[in-house]
C-alpha atoms as a PDB file:
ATOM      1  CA  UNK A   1       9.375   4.698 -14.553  1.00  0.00           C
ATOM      2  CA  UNK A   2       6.845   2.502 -12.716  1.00  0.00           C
ATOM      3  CA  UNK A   3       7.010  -0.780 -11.290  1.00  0.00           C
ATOM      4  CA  UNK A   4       4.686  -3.330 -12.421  1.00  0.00           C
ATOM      5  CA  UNK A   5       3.409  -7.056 -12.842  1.00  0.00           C
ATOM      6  CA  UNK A   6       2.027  -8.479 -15.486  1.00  0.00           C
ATOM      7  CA  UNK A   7       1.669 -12.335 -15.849  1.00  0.00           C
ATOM      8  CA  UNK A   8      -1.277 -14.348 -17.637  1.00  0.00           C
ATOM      9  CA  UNK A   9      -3.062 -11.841 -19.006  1.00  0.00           C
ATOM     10  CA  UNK A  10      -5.011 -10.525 -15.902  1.00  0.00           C
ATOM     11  CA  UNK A  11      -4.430  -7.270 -13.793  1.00  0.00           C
ATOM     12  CA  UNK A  12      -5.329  -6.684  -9.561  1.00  0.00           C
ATOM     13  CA  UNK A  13      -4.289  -3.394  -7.692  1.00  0.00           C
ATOM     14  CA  UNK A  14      -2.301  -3.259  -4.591  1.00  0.00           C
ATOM     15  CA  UNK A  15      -2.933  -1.117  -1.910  1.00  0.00           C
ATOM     16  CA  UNK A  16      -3.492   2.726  -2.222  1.00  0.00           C
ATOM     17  CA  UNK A  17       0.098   3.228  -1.157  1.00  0.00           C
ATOM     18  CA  UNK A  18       0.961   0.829  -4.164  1.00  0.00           C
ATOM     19  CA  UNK A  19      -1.336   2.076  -6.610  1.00  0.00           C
ATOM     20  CA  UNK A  20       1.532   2.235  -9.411  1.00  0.00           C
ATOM     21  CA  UNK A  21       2.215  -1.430  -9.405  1.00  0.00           C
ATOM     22  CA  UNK A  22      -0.447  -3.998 -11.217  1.00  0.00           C
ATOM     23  CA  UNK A  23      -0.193  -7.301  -9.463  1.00  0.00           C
ATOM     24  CA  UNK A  24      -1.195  -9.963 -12.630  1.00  0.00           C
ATOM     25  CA  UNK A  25      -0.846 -12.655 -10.491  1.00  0.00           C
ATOM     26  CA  UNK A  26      -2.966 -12.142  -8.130  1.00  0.00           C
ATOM     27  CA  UNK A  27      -6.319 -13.226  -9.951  1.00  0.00           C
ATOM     28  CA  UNK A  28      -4.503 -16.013 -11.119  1.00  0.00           C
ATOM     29  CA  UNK A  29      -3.556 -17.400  -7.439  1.00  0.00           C
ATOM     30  CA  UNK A  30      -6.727 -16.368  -5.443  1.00  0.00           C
ATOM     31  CA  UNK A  31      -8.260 -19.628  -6.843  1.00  0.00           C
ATOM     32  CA  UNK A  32      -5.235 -21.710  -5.432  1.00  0.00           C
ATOM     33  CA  UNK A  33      -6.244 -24.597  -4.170  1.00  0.00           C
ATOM     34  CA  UNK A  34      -4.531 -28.598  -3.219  1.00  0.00           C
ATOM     35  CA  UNK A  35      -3.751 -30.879  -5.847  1.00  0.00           C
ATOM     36  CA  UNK A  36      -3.863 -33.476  -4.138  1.00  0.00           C
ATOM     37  CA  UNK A  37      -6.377 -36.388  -4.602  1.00  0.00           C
ATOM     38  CA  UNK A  38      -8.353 -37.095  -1.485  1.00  0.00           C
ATOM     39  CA  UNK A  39     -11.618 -38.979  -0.709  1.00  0.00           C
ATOM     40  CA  UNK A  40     -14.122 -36.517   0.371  1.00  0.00           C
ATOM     41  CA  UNK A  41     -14.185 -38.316   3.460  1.00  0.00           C
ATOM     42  CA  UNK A  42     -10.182 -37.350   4.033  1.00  0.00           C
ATOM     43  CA  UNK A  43     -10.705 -33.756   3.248  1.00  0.00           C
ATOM     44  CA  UNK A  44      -8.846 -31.747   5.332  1.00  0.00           C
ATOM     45  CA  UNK A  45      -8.668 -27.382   5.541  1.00  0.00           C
ATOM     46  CA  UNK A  46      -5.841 -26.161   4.601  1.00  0.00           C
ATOM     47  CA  UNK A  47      -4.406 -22.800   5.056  1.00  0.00           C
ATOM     48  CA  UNK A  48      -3.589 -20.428   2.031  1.00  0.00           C
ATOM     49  CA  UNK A  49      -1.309 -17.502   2.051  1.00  0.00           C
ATOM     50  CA  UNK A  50      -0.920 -14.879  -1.124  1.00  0.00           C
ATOM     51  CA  UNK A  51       1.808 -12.384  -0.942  1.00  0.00           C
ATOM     52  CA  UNK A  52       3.485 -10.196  -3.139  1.00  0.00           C
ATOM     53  CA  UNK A  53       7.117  -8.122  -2.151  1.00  0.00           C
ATOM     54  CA  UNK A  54       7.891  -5.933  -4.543  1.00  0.00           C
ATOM     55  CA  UNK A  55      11.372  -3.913  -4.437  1.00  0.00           C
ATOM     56  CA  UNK A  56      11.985  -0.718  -3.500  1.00  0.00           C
ATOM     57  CA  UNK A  57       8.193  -0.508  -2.491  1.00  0.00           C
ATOM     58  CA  UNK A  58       6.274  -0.862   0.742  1.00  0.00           C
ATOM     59  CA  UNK A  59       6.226  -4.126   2.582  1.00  0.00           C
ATOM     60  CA  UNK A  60       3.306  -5.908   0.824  1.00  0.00           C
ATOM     61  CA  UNK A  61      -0.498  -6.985   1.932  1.00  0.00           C
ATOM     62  CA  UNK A  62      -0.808 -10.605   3.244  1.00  0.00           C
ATOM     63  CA  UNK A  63      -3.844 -12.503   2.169  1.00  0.00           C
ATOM     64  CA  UNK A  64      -4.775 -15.412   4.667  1.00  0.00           C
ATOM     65  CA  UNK A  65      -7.663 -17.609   4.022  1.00  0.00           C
ATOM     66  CA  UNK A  66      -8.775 -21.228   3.701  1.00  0.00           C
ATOM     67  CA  UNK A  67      -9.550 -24.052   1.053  1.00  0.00           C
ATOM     68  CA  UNK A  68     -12.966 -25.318   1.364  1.00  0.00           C
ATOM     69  CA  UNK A  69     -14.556 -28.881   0.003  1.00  0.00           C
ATOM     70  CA  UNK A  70     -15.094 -29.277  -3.791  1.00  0.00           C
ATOM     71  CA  UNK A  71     -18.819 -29.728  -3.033  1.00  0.00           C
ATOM     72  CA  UNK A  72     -19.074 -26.140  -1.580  1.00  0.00           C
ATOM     73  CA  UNK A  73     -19.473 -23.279  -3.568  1.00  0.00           C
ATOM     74  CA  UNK A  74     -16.558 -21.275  -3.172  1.00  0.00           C
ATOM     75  CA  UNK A  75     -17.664 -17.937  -1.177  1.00  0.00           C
ATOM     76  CA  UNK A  76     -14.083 -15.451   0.011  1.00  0.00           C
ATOM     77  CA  UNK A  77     -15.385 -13.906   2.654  1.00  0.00           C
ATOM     78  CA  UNK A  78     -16.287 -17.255   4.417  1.00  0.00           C
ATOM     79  CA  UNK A  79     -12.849 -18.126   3.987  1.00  0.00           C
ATOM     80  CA  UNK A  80     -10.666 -15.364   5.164  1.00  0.00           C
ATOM     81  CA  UNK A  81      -9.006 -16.105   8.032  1.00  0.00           C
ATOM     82  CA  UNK A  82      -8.455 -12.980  10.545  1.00  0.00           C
ATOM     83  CA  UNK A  83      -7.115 -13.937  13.788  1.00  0.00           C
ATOM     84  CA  UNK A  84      -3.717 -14.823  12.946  1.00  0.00           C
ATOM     85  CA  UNK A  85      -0.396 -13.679  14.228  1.00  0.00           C
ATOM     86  CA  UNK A  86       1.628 -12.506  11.250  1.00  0.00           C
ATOM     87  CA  UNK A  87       5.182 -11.103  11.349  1.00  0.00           C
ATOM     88  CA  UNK A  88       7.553 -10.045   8.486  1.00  0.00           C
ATOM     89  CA  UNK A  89      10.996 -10.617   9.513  1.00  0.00           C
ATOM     90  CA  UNK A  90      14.189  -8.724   7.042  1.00  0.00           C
ATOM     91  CA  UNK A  91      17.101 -11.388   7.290  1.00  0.00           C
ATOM     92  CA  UNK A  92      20.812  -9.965   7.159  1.00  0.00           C
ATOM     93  CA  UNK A  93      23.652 -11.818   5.109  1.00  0.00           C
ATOM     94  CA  UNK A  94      24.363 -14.424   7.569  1.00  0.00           C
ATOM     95  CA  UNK A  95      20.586 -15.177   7.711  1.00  0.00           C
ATOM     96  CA  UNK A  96      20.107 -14.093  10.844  1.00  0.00           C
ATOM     97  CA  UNK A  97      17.030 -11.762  11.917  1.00  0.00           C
ATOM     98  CA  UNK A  98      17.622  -8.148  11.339  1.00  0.00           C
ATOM     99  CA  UNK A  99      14.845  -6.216  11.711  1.00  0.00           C
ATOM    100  CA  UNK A 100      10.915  -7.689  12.170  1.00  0.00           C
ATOM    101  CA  UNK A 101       7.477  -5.691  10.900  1.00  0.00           C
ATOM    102  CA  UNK A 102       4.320  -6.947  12.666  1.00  0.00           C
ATOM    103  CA  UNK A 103       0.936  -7.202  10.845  1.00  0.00           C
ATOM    104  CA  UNK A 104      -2.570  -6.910  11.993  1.00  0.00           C
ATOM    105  CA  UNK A 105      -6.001  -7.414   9.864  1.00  0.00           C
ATOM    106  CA  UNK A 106      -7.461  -4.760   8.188  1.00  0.00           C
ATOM    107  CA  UNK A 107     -11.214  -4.839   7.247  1.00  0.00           C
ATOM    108  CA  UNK A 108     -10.932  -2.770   4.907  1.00  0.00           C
ATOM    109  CA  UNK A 109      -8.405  -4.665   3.097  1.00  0.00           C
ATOM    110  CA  UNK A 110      -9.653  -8.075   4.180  1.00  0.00           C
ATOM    111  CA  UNK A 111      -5.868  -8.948   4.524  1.00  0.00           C
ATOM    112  CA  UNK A 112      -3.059  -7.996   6.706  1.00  0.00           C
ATOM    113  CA  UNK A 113      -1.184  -5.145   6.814  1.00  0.00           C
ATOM    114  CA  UNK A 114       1.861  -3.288   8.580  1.00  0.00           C
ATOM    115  CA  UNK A 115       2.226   0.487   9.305  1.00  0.00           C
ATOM    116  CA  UNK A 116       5.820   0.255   9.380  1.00  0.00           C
ATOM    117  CA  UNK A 117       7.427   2.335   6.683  1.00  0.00           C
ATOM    118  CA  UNK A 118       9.993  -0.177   5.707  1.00  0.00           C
ATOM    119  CA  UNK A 119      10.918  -0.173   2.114  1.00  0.00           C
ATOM    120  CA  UNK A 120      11.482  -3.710  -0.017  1.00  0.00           C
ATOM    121  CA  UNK A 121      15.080  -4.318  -0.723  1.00  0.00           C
ATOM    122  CA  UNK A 122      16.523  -5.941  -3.467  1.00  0.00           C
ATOM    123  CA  UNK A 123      18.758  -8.893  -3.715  1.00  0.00           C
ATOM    124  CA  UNK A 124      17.204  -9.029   0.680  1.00  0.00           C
ATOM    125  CA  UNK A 125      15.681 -12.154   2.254  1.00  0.00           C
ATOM    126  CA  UNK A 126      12.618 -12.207   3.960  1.00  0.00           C
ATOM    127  CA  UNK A 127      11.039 -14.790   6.074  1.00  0.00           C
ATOM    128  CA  UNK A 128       7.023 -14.804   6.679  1.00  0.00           C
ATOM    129  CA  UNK A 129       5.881 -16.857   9.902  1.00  0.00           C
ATOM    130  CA  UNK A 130       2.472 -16.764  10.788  1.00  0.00           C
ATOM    131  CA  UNK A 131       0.449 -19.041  13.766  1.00  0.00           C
ATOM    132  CA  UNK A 132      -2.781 -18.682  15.482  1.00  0.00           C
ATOM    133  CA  UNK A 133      -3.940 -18.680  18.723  1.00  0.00           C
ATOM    134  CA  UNK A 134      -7.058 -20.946  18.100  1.00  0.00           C
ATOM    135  CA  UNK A 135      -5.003 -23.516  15.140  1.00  0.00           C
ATOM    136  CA  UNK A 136      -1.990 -25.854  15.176  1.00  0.00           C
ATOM    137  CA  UNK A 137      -1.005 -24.647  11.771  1.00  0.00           C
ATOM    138  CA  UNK A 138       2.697 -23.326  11.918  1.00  0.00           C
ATOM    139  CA  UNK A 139       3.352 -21.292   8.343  1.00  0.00           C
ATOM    140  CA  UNK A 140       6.569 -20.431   7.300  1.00  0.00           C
ATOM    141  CA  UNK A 141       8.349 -19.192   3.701  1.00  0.00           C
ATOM    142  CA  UNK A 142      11.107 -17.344   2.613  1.00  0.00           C
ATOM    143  CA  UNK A 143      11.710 -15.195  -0.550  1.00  0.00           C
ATOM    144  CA  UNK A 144      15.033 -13.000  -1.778  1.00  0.00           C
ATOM    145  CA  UNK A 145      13.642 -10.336  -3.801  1.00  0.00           C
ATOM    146  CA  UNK A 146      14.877 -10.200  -7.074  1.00  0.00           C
ATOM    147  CA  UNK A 147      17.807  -7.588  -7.626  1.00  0.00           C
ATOM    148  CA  UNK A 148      16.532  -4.264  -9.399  1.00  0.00           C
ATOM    149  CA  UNK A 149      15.941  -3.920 -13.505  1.00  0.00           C
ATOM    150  CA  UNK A 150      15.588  -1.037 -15.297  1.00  0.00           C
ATOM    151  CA  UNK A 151      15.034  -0.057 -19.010  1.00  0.00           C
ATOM    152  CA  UNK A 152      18.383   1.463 -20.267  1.00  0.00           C
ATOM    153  CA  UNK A 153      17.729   2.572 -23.389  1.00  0.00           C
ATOM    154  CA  UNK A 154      15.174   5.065 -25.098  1.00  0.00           C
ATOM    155  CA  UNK A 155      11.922   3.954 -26.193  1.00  0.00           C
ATOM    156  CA  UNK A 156      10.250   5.973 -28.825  1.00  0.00           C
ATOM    157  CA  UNK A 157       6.996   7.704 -28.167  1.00  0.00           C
ATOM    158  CA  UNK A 158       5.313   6.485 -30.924  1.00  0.00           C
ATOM    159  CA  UNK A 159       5.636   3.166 -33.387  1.00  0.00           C
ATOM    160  CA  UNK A 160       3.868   2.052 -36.122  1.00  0.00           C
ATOM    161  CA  UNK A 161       2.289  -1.278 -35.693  1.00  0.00           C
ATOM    162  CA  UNK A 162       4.337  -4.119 -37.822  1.00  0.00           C
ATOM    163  CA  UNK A 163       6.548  -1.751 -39.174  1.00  0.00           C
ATOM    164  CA  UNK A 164      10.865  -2.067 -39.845  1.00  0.00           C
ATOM    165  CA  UNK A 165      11.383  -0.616 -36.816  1.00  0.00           C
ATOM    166  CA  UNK A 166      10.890  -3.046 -33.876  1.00  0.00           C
ATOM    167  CA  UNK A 167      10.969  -1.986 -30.476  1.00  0.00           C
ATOM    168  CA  UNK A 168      14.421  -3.072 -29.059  1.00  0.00           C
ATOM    169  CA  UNK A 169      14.442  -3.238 -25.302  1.00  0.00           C
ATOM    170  CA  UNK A 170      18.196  -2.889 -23.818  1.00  0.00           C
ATOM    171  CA  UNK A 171      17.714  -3.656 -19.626  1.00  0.00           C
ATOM    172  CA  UNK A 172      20.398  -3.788 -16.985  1.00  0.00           C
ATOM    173  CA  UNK A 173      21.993  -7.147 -16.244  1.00  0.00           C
ATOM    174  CA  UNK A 174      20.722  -7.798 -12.558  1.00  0.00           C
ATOM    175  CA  UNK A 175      22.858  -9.639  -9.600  1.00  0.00           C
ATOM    176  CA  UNK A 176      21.405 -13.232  -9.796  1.00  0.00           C
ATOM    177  CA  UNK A 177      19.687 -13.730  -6.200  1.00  0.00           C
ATOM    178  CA  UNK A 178      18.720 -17.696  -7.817  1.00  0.00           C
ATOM    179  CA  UNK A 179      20.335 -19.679 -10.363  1.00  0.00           C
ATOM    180  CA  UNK A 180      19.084 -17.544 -13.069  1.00  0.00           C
ATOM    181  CA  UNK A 181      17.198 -14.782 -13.610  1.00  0.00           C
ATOM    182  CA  UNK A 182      13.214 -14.965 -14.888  1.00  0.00           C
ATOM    183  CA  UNK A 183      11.366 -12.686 -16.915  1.00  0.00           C
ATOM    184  CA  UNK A 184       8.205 -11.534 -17.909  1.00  0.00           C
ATOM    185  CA  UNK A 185       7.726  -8.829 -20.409  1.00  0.00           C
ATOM    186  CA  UNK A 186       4.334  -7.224 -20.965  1.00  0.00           C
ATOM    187  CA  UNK A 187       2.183  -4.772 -23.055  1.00  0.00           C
ATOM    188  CA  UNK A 188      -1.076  -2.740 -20.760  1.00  0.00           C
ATOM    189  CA  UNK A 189      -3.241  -1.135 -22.988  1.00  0.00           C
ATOM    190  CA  UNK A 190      -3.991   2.241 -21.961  1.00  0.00           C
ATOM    191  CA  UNK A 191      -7.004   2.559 -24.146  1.00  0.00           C
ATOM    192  CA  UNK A 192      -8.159  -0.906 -24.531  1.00  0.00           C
ATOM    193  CA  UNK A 193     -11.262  -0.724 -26.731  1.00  0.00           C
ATOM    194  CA  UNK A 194     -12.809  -3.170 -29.428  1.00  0.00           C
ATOM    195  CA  UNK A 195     -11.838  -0.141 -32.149  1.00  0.00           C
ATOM    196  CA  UNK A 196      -8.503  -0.225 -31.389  1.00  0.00           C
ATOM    197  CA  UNK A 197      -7.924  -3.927 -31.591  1.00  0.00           C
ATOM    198  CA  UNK A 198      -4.684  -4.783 -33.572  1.00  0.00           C
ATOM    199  CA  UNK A 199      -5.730  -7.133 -36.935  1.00  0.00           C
ATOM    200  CA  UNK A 200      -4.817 -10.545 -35.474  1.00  0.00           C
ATOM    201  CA  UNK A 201      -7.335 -10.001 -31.956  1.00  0.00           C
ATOM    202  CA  UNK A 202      -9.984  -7.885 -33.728  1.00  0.00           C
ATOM    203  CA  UNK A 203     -10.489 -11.386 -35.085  1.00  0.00           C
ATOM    204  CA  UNK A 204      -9.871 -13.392 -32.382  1.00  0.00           C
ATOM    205  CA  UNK A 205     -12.277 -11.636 -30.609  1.00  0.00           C
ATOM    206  CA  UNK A 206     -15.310 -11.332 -33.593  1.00  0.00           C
ATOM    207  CA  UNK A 207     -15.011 -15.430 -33.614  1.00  0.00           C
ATOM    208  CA  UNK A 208     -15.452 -14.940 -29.680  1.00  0.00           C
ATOM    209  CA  UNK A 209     -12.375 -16.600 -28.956  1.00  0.00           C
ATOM    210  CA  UNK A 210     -11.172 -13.990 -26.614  1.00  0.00           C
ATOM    211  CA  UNK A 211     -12.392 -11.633 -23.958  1.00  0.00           C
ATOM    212  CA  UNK A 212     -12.220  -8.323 -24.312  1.00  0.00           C
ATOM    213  CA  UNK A 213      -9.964  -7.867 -20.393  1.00  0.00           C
ATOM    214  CA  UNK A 214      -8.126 -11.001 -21.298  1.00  0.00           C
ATOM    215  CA  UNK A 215      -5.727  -9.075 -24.118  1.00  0.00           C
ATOM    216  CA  UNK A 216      -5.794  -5.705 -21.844  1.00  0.00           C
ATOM    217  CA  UNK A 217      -2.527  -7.075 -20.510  1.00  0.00           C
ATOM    218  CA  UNK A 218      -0.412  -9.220 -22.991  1.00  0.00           C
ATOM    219  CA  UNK A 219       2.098 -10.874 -21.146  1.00  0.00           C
ATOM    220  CA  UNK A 220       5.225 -13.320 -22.180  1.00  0.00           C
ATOM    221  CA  UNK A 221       4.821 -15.455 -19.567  1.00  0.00           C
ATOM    222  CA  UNK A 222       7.962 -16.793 -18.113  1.00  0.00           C
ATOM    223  CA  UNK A 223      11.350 -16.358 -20.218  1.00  0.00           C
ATOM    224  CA  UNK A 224      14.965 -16.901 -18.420  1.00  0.00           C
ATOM    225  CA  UNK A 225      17.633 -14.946 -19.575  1.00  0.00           C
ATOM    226  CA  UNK A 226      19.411 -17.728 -21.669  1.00  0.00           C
ATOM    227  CA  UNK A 227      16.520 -16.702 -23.814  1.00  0.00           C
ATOM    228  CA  UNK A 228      17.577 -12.939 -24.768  1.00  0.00           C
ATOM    229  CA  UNK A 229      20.997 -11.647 -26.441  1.00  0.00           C
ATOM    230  CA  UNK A 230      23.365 -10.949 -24.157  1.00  0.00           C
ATOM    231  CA  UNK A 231      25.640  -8.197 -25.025  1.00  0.00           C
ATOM    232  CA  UNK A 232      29.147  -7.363 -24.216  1.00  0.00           C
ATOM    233  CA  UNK A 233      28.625  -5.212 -20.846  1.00  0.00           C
ATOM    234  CA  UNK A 234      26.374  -8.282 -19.703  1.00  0.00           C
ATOM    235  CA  UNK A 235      23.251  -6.252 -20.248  1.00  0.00           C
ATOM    236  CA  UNK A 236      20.035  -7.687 -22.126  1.00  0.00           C
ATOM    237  CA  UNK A 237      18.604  -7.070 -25.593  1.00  0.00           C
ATOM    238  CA  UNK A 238      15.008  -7.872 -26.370  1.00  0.00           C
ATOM    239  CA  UNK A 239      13.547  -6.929 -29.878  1.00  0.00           C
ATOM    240  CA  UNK A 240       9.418  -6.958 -28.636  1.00  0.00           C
ATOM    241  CA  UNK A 241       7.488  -9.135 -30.783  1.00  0.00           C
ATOM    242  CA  UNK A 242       3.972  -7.590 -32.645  1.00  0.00           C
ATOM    243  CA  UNK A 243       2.350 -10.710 -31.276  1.00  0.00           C
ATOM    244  CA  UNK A 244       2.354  -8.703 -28.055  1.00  0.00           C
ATOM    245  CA  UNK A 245       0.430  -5.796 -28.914  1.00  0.00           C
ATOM    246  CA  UNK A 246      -3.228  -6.283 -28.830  1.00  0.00           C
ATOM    247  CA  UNK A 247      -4.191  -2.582 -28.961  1.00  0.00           C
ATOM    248  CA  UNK A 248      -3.318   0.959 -31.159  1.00  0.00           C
ATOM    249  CA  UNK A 249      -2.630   4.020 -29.108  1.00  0.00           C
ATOM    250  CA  UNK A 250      -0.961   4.637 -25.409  1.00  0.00           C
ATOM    251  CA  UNK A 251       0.430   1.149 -24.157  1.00  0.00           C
ATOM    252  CA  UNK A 252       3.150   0.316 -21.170  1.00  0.00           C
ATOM    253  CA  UNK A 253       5.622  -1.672 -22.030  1.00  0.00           C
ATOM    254  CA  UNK A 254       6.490  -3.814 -18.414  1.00  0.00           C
ATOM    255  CA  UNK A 255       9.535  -6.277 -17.413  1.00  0.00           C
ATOM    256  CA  UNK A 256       9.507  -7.783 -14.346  1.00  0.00           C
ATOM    257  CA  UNK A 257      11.979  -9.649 -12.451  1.00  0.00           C
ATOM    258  CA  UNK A 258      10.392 -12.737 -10.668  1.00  0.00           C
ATOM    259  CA  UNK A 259      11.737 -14.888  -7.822  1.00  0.00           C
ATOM    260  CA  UNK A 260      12.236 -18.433  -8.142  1.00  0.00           C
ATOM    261  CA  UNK A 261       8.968 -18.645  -5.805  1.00  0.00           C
ATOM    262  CA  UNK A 262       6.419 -17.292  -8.462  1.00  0.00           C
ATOM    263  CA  UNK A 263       8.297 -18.724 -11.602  1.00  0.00           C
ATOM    264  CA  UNK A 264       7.989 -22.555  -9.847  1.00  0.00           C
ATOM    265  CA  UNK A 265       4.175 -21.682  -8.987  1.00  0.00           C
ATOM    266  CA  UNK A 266       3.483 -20.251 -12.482  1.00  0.00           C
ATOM    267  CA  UNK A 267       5.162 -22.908 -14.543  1.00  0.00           C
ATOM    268  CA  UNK A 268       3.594 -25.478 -12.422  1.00  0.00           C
ATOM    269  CA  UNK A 269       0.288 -24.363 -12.913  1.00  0.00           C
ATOM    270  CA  UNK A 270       1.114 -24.251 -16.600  1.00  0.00           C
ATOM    271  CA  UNK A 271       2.077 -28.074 -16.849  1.00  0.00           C
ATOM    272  CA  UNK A 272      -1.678 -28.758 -15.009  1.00  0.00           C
ATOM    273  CA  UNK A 273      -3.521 -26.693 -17.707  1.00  0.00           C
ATOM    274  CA  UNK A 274      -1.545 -28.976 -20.751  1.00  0.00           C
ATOM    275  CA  UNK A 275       1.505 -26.833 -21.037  1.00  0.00           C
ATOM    276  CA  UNK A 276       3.910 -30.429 -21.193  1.00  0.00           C
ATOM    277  CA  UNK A 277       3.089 -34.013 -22.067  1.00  0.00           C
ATOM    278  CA  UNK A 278       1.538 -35.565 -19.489  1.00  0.00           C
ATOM    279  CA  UNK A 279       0.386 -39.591 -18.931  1.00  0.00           C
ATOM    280  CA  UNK A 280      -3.560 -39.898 -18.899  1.00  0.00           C
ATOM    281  CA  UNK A 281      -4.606 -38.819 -15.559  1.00  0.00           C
ATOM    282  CA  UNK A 282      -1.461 -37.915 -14.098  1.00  0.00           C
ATOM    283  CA  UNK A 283      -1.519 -34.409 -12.848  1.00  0.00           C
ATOM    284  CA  UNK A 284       2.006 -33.390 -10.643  1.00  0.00           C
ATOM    285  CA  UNK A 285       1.090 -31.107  -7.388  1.00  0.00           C
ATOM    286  CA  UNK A 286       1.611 -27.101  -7.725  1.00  0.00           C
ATOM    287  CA  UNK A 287       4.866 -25.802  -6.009  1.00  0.00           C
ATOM    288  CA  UNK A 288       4.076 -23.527  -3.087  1.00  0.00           C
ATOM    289  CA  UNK A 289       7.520 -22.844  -1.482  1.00  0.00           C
ATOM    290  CA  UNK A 290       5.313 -22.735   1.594  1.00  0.00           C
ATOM    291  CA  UNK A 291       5.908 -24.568   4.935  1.00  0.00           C
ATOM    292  CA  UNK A 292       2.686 -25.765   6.612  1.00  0.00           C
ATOM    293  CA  UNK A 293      -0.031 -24.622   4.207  1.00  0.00           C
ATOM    294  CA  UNK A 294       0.036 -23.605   0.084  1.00  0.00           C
ATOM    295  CA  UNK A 295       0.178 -20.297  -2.087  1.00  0.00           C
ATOM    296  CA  UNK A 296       2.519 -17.771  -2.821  1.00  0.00           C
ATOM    297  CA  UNK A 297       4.791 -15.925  -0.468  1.00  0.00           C
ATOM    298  CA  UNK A 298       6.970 -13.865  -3.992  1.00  0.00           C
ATOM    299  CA  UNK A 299       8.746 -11.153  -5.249  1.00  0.00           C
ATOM    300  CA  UNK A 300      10.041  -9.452  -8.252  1.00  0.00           C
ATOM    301  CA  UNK A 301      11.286  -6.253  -9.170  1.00  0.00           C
ATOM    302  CA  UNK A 302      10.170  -4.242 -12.044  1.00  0.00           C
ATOM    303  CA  UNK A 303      10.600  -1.122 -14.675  1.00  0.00           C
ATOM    304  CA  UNK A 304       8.303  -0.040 -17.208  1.00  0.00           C
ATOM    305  CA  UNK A 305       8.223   2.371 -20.428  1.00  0.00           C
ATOM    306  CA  UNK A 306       5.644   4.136 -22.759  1.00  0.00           C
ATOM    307  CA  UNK A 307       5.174   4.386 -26.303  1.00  0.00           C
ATOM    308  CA  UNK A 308       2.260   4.436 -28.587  1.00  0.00           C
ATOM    309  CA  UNK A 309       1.451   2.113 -31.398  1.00  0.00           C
ATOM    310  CA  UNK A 310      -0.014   3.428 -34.394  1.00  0.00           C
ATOM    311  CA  UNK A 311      -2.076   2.511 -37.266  1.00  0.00           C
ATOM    312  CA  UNK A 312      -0.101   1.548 -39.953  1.00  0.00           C
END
């Protein structure tokens, strides 16, 4: 099984070397940018840092750039920020540094990268620290990977669409590296065409209320485990709802595993786009878990299954 993320609907690829594992997030945090209210007159650059550890994988590609005024179009490339000093440091169970994997910029990439063949591990801390030799900025963050998940149970290789027989999705219980564990469970259409639109989106998107890519991934969005049935050996029992299944034919089913540092980004971005009650004009900050600039320095581990939904 494959290791994937799927959050929000949207899909980005990690490097060559990580080819199996769809970063969601990443689309939705490369428009990050401060909350806070300023003057124009106070605006002030601020550094922005996008990473992504995923266990039992190689170390993960560090995205550095910049926020720019609201009265400037947004361009990437005259934001990316390529002459810092970046260093990935593995913390042991005391916290103490164990073993550190330098980075440098790739242009290829347009981020940072490490050659070091260090693999992710789970339920391990890692510290990011990054300065530069022309900028005061000192960045920091931490993240403990999520423990591993995997699918326990059988899924069939081939269900009819709204039928009796609801996919039931039985998972491992994994160590808790916060206060509880997060999860996001996902459908990827392997076949995603406007024919093979389930009833409910085929309308959606014929009143042009959706995007064709927006329903290619179908996520949850964030669940904690208080959520699912928890059975006797501690493990976890999900019966997958239809709602999640935009497309017929070949489909991934994906859980992920996320660290407290991408569940408090996500649901705060959530509350700014109307997700809780707010007063008029009040809009709360989003929390980066970031020392010295904003973004996302996460983690999550990940399984993933295959079945096939049929016409009924």
């Amino acid at each position: 099984m494959e290791n994937e993320l799927t959050i929000n609907n949207t899909k980005s690829t990690h490097p060559k070397k990580l080819k199996s594992i769809s970063l969601a997030l990443i689309s939705l945090f490369l428009i990050i940018s401060s909350c806070d209210i300023y003057n124009q007159e106070d605006y002030r650059e601020i550094i922005v840092v996008e990473a992504y550890a995923v266990a039992n994988n190689p170390l993960p590609e560090i995205h550095i750039t910049t926020t720019s005024p609201v009265d400037v179009e947004y361009n990437r490339e005259s934001v990316i920020v390529q002459n810092a000093n970046v260093r990935v440091t593995l913390l042991d169970e005391n916290g103490n540094d164990s073993d550190q994997f330098n980075y440098y910029f790739s242009l290829t990439n347009d981020s940072y990268i490490t050659t070091s063949p260090h693999k992710v591990i789970p339920s391990a801390t890692y510290r990011l620290d990054i300065d530069f030799n022309d900028r005061p900025e000192i960045i920091q963050a931490f993240t403990t990977i999520p423990d591993e998940i995997q699918i326990l149970n059988d899924i069939p290789d081939e269900v009819v669409y709204q039928s009796t027989d609801q996919i039931e999705i039985t998972v491992s219980a994994p160590k808790r590296t916060n206060f509880q564990n997060v999860f996001v469970f996902s459908t990827i259409a392997e076949d995603p065409t406007i024919e093979n639109l389930t009833p409910f989106y085929r309308a959606s998107f014929d009143n042009e209320n959706i995007d064709l890519q927006e329903v290619v991934i179908n996520s949850s969005g964030l669940i904690n485990e208080g959520n699912f049935e928890i059975n006797s050996d501690q493990t976890i029992t999900l019966r997958f709802p239809w709602i999640g299944v935009a497309f017929y034919g070949d489909s991934k089913i994906v859980i992920n595993n996320v660290d407290k540092n991408l569940a408090d980004l996500v649901r705060s971005q959530q509350v700014q786009l109307g997700g809780s009650t707010l007063s008029p004009g009040e809009i709360p900050n989003l929390i980066y878990n970031i020392e010295g600039g904003i973004g996302v320095f996460g983690s999550l581990s990940a399984d993933t299954a295959r079945t096939s939904f049929t016409r009924p």
